[in-house]
Structure formats: structure tokens, C-alpha cells
C-alpha atoms as a PDB file:
ATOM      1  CA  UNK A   1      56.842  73.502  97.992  1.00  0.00           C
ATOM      2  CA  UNK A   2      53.384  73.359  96.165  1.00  0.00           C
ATOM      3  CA  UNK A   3      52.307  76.932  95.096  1.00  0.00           C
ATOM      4  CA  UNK A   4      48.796  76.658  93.584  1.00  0.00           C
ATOM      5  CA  UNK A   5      49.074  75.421  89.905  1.00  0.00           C
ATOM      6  CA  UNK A   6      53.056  75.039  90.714  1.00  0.00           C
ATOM      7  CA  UNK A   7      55.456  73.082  92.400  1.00  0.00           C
ATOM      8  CA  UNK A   8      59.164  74.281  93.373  1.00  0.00           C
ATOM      9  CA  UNK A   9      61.880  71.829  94.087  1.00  0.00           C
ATOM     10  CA  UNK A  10      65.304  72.966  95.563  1.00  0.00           C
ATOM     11  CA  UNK A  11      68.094  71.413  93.617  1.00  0.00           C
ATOM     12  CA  UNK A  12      71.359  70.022  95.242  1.00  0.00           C
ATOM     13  CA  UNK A  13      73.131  72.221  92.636  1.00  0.00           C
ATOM     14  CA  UNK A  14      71.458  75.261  94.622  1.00  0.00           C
ATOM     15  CA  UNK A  15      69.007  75.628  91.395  1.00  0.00           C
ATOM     16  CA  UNK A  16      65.214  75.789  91.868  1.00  0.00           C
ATOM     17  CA  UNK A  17      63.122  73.597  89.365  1.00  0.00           C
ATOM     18  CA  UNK A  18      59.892  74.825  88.600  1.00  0.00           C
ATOM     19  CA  UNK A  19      56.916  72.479  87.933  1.00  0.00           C
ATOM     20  CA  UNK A  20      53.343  72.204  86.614  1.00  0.00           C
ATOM     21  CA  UNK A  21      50.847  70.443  89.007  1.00  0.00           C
ATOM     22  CA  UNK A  22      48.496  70.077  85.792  1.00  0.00           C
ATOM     23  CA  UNK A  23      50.921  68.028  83.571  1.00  0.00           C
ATOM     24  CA  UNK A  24      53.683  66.749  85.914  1.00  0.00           C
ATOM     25  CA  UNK A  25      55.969  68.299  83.720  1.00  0.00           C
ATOM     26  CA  UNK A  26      59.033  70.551  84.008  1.00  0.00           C
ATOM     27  CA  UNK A  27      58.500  73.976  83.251  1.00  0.00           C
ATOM     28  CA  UNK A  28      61.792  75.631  83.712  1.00  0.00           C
ATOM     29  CA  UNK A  29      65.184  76.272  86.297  1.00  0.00           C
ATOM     30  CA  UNK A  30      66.023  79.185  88.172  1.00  0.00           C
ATOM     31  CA  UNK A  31      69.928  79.881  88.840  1.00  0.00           C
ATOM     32  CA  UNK A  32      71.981  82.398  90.982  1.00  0.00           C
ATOM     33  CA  UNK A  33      75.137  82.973  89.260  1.00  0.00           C
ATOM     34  CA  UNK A  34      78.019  84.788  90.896  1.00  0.00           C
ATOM     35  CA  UNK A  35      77.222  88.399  91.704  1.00  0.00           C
ATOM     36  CA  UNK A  36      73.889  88.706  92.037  1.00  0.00           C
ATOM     37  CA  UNK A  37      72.630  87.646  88.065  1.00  0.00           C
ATOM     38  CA  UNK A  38      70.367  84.834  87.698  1.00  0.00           C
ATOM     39  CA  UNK A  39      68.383  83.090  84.549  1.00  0.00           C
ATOM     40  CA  UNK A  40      65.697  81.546  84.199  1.00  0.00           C
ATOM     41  CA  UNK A  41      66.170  78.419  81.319  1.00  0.00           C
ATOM     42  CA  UNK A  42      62.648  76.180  80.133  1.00  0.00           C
ATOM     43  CA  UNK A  43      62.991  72.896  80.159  1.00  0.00           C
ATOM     44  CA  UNK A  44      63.410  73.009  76.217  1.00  0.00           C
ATOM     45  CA  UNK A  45      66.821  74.522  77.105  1.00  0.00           C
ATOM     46  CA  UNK A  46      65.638  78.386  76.524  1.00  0.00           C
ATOM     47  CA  UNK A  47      66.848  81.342  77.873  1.00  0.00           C
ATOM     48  CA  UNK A  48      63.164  83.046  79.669  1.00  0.00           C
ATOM     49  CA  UNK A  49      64.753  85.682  81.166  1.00  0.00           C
ATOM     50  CA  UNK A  50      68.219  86.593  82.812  1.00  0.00           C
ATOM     51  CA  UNK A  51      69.335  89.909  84.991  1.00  0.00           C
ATOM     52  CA  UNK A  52      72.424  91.820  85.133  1.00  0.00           C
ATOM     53  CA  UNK A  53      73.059  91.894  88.889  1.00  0.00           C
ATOM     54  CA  UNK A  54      70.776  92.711  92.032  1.00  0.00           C
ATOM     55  CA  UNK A  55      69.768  96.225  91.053  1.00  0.00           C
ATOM     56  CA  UNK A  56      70.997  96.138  87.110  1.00  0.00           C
ATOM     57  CA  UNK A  57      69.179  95.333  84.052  1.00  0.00           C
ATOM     58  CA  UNK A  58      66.138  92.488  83.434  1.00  0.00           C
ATOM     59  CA  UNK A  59      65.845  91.050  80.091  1.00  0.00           C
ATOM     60  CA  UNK A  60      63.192  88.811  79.488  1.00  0.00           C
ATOM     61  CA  UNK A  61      63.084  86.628  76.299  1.00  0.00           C
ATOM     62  CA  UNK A  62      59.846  85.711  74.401  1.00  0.00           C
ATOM     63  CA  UNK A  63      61.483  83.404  71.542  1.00  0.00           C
END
């Protein structure tokens, strides 16, 4: 799906890959982990931000 300046690909692993129209590059993956939490990890391999179940906590992570 092409969103603007973004492209998001469903993954057969149930992740979502984010893109950038711009460079062609990968930006980062999005995954649903048991219970509700998710992440967000760049393509460098960073943590971006993660949450502690539907209605719990958001951390986001700048470095």
C-alpha cells in the first residue's frame, strides 16, 4: 500500500515493513507480539518504539 512519501508491505511473518518512496530504502518493521505489545525496529536493527499491551505503557526510543 503506497501512503504518500511511504510504502507498507505485509510480511508473510505477519510483520509490516515500512518503506521510503524517496530512496527505495527500508525504513523500519512493525511487529505484534503476543498480548497486545508491538515494536517498532529500523532497519539498522534499533528499537523506535515498543508498547506494553493494548491500553499499557508507550515508550518511544530516540537513540
Amino acid at each position: 500500500m503506497v501512503y504518500g512519501e511511504w510504502i507498507f508491505a505485509v510480511n508473510r511473518d505477519s510483520t509490516v515493513s515500512l518503506w521510503s518512496v524517496a530512496t527505495g530504502g527500508h525504513v523500519a518493521d512493525f511487529s505484534v507480539l503476543s498480548g497486545g505489545e508491538w515494536t517498532v525496529i529500523s532497519s539498522d536493527g534499533r528499537v523506535l518504539a515498543a508498547s506494553r499491551g493494548a491500553a499499557g505503557s508507550l515508550f518511544r526510543y530516540d537513540e
